[in-house]
Protein backbone atom coordinates (compact mmCIF):
# COMPACT_ATOMS: atom_id res chain seq x y z
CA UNK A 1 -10.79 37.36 6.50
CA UNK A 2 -9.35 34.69 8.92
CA UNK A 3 -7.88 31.78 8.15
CA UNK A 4 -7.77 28.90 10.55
CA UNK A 5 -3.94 27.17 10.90
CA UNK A 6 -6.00 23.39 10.69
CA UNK A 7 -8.02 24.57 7.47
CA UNK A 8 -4.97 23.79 5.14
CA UNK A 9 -6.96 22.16 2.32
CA UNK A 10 -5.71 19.75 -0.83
CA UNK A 11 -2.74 20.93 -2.52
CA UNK A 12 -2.41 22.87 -5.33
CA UNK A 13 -0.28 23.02 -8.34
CA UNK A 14 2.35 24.58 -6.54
CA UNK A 15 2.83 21.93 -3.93
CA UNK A 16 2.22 18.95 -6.12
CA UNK A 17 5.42 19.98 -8.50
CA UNK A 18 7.57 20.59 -4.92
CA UNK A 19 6.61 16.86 -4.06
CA UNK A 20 6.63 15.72 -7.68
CA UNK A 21 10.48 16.63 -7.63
CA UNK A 22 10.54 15.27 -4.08
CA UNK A 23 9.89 11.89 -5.42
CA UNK A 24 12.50 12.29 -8.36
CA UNK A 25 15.24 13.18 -6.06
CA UNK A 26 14.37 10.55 -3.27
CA UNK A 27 14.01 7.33 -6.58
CA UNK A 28 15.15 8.66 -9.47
CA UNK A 29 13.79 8.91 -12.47
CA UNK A 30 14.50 5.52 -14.28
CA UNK A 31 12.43 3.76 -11.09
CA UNK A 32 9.24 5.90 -10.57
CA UNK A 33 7.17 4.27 -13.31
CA UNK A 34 7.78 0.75 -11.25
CA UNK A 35 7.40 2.79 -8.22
CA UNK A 36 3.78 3.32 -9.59
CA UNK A 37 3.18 0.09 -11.17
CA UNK A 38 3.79 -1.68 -8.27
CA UNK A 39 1.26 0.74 -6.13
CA UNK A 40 -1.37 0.34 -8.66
CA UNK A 41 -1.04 -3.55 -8.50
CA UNK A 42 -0.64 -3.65 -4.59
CA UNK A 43 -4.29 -1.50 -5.05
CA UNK A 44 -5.96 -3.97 -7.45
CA UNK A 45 -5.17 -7.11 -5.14
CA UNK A 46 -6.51 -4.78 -1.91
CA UNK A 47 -9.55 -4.07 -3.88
CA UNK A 48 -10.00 -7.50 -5.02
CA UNK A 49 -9.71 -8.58 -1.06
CA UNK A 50 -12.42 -6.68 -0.15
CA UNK A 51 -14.76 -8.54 -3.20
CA UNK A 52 -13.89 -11.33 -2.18
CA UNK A 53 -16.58 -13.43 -0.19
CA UNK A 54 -14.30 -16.18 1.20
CA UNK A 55 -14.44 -16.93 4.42
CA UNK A 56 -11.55 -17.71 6.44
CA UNK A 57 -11.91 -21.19 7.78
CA UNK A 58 -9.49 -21.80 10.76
CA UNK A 59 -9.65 -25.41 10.59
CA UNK A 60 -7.74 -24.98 7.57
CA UNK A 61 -4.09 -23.66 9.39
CA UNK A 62 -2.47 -27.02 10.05
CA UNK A 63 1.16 -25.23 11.22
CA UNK A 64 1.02 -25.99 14.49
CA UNK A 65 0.27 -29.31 13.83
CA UNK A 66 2.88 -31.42 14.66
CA UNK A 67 3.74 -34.81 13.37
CA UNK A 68 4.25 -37.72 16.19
CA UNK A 69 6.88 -39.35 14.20
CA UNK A 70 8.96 -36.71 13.52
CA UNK A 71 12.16 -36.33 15.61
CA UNK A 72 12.95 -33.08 17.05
């Protein structure tokens, strides 16, 4: 049986725990349920920003617009 060193595979139970307590040393344990609330929204608002149809119209970015009577 060979093994190849680039065939590593998905993790098992093993490594999961080692990184589980990985992530409780590194944030602590009071701030890993914000730690994954805040993922889970940043993934809702990236899914919903691929749904969404919009175009983006750049006639609509006026900040380079400057105004003549303003003063510099």
């Amino acid at each position: 049986m060979t093994t190849s060193l680039f065939a590593i595979g998905m993790p098992g139970l093993p490594e999961m725990l080692i990184i589980g307590g990985i992530f409780i040393l590194f944030f602590g344990a009071n701030k890993l349920p914000g730690l994954a609330k805040s993922i889970g929204k940043s993934a809702n608002e990236f899914k919903k920003g691929l749904k969404d149809d919009t175009p983006i119209d750049p006639a609509d970015d006026d900040d380079d617009v400057v105004d003549e009577d303003s003063e510099l």
